[in-house]
Protein backbone atom coordinates (compact mmCIF):
# COMPACT_ATOMS: atom_id res chain seq x y z
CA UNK A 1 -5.55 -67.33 -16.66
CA UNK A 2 -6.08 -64.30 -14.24
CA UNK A 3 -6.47 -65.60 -10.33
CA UNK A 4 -9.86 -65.34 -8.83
CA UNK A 5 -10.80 -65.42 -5.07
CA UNK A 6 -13.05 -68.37 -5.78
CA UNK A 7 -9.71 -69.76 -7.47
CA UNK A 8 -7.88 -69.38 -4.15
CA UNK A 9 -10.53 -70.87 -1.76
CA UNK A 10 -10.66 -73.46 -3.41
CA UNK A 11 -6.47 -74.07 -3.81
CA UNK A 12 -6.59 -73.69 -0.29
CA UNK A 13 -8.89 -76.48 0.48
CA UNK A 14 -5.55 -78.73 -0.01
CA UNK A 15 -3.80 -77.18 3.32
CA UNK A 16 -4.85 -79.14 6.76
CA UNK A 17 -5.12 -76.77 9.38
CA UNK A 18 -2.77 -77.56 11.76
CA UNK A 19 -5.21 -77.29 15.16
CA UNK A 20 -8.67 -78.97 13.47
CA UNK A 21 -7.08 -81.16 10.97
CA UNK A 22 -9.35 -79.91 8.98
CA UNK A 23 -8.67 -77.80 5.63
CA UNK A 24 -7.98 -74.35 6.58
CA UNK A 25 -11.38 -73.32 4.52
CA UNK A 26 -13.74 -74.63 6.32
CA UNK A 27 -11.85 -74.30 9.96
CA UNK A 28 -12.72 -70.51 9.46
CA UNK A 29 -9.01 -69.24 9.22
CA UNK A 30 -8.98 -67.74 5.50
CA UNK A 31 -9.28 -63.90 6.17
CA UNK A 32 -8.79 -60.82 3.79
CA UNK A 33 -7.28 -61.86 0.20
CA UNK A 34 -5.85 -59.45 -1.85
CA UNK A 35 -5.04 -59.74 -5.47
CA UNK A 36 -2.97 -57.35 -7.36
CA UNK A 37 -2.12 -58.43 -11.31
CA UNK A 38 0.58 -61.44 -10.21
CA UNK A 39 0.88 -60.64 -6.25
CA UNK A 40 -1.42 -62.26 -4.25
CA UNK A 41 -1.84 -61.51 0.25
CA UNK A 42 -3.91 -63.84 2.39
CA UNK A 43 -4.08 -63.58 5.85
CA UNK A 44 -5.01 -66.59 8.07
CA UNK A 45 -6.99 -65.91 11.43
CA UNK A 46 -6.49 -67.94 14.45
CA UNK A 47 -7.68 -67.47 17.85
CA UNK A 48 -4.49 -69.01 19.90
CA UNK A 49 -0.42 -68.56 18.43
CA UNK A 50 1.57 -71.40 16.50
CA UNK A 51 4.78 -72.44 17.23
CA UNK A 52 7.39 -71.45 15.04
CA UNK A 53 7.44 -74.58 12.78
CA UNK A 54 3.87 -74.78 12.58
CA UNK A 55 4.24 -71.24 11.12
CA UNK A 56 6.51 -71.85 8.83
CA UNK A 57 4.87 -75.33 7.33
CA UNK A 58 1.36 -73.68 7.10
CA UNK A 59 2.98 -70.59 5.31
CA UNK A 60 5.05 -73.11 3.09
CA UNK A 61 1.76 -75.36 2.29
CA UNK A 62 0.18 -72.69 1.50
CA UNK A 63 2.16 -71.02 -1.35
CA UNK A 64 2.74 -74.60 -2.58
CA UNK A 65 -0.99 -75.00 -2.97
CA UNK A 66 -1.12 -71.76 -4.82
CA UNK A 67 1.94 -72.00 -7.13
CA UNK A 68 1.12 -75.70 -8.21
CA UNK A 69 -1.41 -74.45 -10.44
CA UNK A 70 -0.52 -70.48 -10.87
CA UNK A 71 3.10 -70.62 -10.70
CA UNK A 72 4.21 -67.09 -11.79
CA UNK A 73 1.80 -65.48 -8.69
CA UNK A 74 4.00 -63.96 -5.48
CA UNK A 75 2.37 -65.56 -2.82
CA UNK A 76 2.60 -63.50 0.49
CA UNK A 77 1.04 -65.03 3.73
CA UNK A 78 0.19 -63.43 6.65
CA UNK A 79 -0.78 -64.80 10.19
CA UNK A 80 -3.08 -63.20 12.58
CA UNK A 81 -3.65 -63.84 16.40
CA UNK A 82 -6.94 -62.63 17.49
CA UNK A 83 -7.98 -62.95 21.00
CA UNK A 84 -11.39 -61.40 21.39
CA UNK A 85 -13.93 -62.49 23.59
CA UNK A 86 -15.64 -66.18 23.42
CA UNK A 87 -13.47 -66.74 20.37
CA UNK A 88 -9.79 -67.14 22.62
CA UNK A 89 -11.98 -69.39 25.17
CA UNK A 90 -13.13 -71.78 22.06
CA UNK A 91 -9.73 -71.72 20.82
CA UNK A 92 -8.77 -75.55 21.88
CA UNK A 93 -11.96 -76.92 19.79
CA UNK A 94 -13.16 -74.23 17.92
CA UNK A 95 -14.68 -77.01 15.23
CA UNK A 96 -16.64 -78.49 17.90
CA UNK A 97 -20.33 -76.92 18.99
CA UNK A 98 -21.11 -78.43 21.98
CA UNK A 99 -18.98 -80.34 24.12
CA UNK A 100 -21.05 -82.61 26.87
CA UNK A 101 -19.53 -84.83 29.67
CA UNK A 102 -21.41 -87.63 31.97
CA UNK A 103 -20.31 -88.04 34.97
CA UNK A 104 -21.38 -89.59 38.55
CA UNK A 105 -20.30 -90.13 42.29
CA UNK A 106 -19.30 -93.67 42.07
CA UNK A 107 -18.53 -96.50 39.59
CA UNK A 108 -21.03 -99.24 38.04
CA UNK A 109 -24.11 -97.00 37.79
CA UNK A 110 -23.45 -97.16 33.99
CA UNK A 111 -22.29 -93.62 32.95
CA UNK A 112 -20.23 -95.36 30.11
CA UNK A 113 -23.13 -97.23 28.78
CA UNK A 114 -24.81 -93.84 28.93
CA UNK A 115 -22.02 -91.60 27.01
CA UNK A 116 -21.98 -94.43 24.30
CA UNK A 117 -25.48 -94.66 23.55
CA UNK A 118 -26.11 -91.06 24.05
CA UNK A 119 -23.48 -90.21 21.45
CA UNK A 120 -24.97 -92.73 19.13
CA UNK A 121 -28.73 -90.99 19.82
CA UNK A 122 -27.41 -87.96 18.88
CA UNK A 123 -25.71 -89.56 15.81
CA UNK A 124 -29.07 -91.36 14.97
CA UNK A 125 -30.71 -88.12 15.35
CA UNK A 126 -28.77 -86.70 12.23
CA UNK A 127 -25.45 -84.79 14.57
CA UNK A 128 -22.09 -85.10 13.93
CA UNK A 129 -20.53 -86.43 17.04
CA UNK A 130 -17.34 -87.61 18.84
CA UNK A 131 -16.63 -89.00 21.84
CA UNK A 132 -13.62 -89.22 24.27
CA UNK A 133 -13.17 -91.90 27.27
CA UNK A 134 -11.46 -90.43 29.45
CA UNK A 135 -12.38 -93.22 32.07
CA UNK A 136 -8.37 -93.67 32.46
CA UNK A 137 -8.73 -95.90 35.14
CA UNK A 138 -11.47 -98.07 33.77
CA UNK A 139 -12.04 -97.55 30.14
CA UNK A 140 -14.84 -99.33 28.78
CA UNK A 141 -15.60 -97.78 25.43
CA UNK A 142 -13.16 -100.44 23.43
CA UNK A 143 -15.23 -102.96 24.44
CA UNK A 144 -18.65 -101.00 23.86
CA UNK A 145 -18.12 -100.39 20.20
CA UNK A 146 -16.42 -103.41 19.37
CA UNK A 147 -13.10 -102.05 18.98
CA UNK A 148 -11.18 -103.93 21.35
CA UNK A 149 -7.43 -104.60 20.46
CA UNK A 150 -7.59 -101.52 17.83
CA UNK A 151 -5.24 -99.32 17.47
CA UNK A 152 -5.32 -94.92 16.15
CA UNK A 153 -3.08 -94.08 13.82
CA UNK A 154 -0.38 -90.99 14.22
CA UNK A 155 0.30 -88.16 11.83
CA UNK A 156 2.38 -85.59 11.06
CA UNK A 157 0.28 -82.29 10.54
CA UNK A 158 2.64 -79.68 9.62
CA UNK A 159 5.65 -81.04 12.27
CA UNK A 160 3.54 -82.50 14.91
CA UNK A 161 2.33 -85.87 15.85
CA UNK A 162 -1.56 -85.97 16.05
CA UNK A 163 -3.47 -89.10 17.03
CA UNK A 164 -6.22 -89.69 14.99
CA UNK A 165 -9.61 -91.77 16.09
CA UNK A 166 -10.94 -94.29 15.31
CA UNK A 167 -14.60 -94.83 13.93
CA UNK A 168 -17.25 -96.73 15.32
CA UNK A 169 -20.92 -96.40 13.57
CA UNK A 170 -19.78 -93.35 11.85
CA UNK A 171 -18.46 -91.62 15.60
CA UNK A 172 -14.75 -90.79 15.82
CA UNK A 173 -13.94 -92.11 19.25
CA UNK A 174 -10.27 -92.00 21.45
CA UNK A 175 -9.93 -93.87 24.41
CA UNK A 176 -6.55 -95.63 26.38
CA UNK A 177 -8.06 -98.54 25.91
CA UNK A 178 -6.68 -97.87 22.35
CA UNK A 179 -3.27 -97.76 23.37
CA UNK A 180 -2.73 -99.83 26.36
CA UNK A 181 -3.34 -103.56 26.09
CA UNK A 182 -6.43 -104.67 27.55
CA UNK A 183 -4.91 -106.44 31.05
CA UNK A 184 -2.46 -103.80 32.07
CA UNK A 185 -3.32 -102.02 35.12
CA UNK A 186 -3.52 -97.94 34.22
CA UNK A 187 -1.16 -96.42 37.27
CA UNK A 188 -0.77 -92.66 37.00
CA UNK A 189 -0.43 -89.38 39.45
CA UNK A 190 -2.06 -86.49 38.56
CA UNK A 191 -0.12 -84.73 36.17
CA UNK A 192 0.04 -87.60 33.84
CA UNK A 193 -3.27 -88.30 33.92
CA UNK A 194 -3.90 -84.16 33.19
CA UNK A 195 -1.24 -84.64 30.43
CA UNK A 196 -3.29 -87.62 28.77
CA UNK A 197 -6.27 -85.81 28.74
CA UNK A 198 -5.19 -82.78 26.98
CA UNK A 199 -3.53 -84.91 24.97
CA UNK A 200 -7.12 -86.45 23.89
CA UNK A 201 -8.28 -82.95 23.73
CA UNK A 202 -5.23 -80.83 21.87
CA UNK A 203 -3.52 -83.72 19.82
CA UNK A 204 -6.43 -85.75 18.07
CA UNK A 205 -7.45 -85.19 14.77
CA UNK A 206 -10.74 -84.45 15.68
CA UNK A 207 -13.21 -83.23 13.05
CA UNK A 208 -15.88 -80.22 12.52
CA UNK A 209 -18.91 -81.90 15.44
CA UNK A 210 -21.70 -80.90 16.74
CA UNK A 211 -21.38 -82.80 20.32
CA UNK A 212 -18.70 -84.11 21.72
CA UNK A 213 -19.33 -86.64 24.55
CA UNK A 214 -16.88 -86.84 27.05
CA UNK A 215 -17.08 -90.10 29.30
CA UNK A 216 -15.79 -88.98 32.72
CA UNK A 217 -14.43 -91.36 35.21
CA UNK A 218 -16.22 -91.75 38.96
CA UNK A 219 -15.92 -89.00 41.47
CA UNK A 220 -14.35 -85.53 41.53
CA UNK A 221 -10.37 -85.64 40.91
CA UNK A 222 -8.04 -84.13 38.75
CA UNK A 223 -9.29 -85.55 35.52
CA UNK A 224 -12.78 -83.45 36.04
CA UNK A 225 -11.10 -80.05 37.23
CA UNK A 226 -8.62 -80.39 33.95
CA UNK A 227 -11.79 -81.04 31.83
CA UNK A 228 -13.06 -78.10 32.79
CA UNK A 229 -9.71 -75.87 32.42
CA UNK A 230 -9.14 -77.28 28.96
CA UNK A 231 -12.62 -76.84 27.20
CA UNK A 232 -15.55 -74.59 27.52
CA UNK A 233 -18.44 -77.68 28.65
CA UNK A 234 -21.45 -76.71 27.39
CA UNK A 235 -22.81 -78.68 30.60
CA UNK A 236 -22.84 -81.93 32.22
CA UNK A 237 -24.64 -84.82 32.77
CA UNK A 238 -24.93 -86.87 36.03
CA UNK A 239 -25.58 -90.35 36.34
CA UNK A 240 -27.24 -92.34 39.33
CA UNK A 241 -28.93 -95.49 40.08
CA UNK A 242 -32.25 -94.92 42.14
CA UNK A 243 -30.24 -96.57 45.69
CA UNK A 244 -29.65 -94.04 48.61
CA UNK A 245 -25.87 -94.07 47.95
CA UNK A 246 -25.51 -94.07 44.98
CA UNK A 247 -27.46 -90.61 44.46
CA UNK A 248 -25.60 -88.95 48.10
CA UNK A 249 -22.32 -89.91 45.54
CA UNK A 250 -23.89 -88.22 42.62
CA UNK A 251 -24.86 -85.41 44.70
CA UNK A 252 -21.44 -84.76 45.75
CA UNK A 253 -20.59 -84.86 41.97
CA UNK A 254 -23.20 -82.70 40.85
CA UNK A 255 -22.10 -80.05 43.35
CA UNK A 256 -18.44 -80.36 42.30
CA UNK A 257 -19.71 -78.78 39.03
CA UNK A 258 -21.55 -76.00 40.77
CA UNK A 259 -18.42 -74.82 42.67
CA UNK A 260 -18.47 -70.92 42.33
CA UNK A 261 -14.82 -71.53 41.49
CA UNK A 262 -15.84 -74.33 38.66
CA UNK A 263 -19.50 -73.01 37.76
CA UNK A 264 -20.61 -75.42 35.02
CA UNK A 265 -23.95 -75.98 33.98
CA UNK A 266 -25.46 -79.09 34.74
CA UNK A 267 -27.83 -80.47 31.92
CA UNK A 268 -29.47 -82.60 33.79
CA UNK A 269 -30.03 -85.99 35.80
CA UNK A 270 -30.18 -89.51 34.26
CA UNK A 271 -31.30 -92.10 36.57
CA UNK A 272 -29.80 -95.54 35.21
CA UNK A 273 -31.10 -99.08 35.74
CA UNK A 274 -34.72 -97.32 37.09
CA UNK A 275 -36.35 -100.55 37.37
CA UNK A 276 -35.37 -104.80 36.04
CA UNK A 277 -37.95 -105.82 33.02
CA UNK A 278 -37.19 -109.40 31.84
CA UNK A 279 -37.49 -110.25 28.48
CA UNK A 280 -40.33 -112.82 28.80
CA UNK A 281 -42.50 -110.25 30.54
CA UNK A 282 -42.09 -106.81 28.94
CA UNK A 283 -44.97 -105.47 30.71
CA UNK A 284 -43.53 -106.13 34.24
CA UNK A 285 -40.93 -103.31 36.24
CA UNK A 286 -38.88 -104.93 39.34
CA UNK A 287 -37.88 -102.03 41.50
CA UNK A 288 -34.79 -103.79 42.42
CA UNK A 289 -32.95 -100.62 43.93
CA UNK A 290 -35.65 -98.83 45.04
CA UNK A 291 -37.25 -95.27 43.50
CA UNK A 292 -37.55 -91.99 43.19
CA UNK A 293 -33.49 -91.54 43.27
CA UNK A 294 -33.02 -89.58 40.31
CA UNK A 295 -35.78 -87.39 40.93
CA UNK A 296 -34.47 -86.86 44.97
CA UNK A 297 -31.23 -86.10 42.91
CA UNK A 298 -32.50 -83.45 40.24
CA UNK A 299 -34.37 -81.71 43.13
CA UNK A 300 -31.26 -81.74 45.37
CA UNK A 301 -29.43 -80.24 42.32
CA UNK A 302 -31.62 -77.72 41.46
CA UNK A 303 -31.58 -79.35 37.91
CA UNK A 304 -34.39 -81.55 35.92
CA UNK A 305 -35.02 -85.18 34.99
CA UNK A 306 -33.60 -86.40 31.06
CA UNK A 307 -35.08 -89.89 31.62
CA UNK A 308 -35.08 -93.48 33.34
CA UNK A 309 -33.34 -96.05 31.85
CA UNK A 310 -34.45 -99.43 32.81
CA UNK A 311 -31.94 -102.57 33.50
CA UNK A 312 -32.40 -104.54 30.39
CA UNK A 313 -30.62 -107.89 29.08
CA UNK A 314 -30.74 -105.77 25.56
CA UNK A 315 -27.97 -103.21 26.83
CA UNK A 316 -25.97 -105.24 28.60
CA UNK A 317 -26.08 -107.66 25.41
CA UNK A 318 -25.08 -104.83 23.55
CA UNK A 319 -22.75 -103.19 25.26
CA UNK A 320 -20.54 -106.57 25.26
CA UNK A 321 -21.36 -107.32 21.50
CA UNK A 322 -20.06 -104.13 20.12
CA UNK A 323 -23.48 -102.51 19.23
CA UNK A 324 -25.24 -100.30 21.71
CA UNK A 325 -28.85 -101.07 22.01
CA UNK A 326 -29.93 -97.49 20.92
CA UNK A 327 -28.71 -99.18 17.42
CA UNK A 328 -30.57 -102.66 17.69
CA UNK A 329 -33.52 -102.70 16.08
CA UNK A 330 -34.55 -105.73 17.79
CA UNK A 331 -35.49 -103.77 20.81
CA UNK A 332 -37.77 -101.09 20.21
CA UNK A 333 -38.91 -100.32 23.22
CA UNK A 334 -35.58 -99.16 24.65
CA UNK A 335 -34.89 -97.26 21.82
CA UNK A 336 -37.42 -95.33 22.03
CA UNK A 337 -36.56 -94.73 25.85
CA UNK A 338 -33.14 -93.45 24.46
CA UNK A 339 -34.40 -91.13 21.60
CA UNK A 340 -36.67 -89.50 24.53
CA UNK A 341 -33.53 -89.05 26.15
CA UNK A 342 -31.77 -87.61 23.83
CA UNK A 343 -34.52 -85.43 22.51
CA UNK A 344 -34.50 -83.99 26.13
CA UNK A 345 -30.44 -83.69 26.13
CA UNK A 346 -30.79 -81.64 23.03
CA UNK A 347 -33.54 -79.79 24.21
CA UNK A 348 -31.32 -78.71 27.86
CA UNK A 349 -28.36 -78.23 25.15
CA UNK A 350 -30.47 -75.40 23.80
CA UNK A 351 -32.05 -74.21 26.64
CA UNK A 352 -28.90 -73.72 28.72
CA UNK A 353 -27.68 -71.71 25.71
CA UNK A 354 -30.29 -69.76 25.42
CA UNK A 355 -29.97 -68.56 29.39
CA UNK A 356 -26.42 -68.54 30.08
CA UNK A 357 -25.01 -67.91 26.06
CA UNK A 358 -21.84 -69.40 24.64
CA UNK A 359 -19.48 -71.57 27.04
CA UNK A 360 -16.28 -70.55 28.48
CA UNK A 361 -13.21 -72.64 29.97
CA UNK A 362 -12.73 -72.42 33.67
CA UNK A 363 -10.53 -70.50 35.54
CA UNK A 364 -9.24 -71.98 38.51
CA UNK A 365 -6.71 -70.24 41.01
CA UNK A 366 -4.58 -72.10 43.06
């Protein structure tokens, strides 16, 4: 039977590609085909070079895939490097749309809380969705999604080890929590903590998304500036609490991002734990750390308001039970707070794009 195009594609929906995990179909890397009576030419696009034996495995897979069901056919592969404009800067990712972090000035304002059940909204809301912890320090995420004491397996994807994540309510997730036992006491210097990160980023399986959520420790150190080196952020979300501190932290955060040497967009402001509503009186709001902080913040920032989120017993409930309350039917009230939220994360998502156009990674001298 002659060989068809069609017949190829599909053949070639067998061979992971060795960046996305994905099959090398759908990652986009299937060029020109040729096919001349029992020869047959396909060249593979990608936007960043292979190593030697990634080559040679991906050329190998490739002409096994053919030949196991048109064995006679000469099989020639061919591997192109493009680097043109916006495609060489989503090289790292290039399966993932969107890639969103949350980040604040200080800890216990509940950006974890936030980048679980935001990542969950967006899930609910019918996206395809990761999310990384890369709260080193203080990962929380385990715990979260009820994952605690779970471990990602490794693979071998033509000659190298990838990590892949685990799955929580249909999210792939990766965290250190993962791989460091609950008790011991995360001490790293920079570089390793740099080196983790891209690891998170460059060796996880991670699939074709929509949003990934990126769950960024306290502050401004060197896991936010290699964030920003690594991936193109489509923008970035900063937490606060309404209190006076709290929001001069965030500030200091937000402005990080604005750095003309770091220029990321910021999405918006999120003020957590707006006001205290106990369950026996849902119509009540205890303004236990004041008000008006978030708002203070987004004018400060030059950015907008994505929402108050009130203390509730729900979250916190959740959060330790392994189902995030934007999940919990139970509580209907907060959900609905969260798929305002997330209506008005999407909504900055496509905004910003609309302005500023297609992300890029950061270059940083020095």
């Amino acid at each position: 039977m002659k060989l068809s195009k069609d017949d190829v594609l599909s053949l070639l929906k067998d061979v992971k590609d060795p960046l996305t995990g994905q099959d090398i179909v759908a990652s986009g890397r299937v060029g020109a085909l040729q096919i001349e009576e029992d020869q047959l030419r396909c060249t593979l696009i990608y936007t960043q070079s292979l190593d030697p034996q990634q080559k040679s495995s991906l050329n190998f897979a490739c002409m096994q895939a053919i030949n196991g069901a048109h064995p006679n056919v000469a099989v020639h592969i061919h591997l192109e490097t493009q680097h043109t404009q916006g495609q060489s800067q989503q090289s790292v990712l290039p399966q993932v749309k969107h890639i969103i972090a949350v980040a604040s000035g200080k800890g216990g304002v509940g950006k974890s809380t936030v980048s679980t059940n935001l990542a969950l909204g967006l899930k609910k809301a019918g996206y395809k969705v990761g999310l990384i912890d890369a709260d080193l320090y203080g990962p929380s995420i385990p715990t979260m999604l009820g994952l605690e004491g779970v471990k990602p397996k490794i693979v071998d994807l033509h000659g190298k080890q990838k990590i892949v994540p685990l799955t929580a309510h249909g999210i792939p997730v990766i965290s250190i929590g993962f791989i460091v036992e609950p008790e011991q006491a995360v001490v790293l210097r920079g570089p390793r903590l740099a080196g983790i990160i891209k690891q998170f980023i460059e060796e996880c399986v991670w699939p074709e998304l929509d949003y990934l959520v990126i769950d960024l420790p306290p502050g401004t150190g060197d896991i936010q500036l290699t964030l920003v080196q690594t991936v193109p952020l489509t923008g970035v979300i900063i937490v606060t609490t309404p209190q006076k501190v709290a929001v001069a932290d965030a500030l200091k955060a937000l402005n990080m991002f604005r750095l003309p040497s770091v220029e990321v967009p910021i999405l918006g402001v999120l003020e957590n734990m707006a006001w205290f509503t106990p369950l026996e009186l849902p119509e009540k709001k205890y303004y236990l750390f004041g008000q008006g902080g978030g708002k203070i913040l987004a004018e400060k920032g030059e950015s907008t308001m994505l929402g108050q989120i009130p203390m509730y017993q729900g979250i916190m409930q959740g959060g330790e039970q392994g189902k995030p309350v934007v999940l919990d039917d139970d509580h209907p009230e907060i959900q609905r707070i969260w798929e305002e939220v997330t209506d008005q994360v999407i909504a900055s998502v496509a905004h910003r794009l609309a302005m500023m156009g297609p992300s890029t990674v950061v270059q940083m001298q020095g």
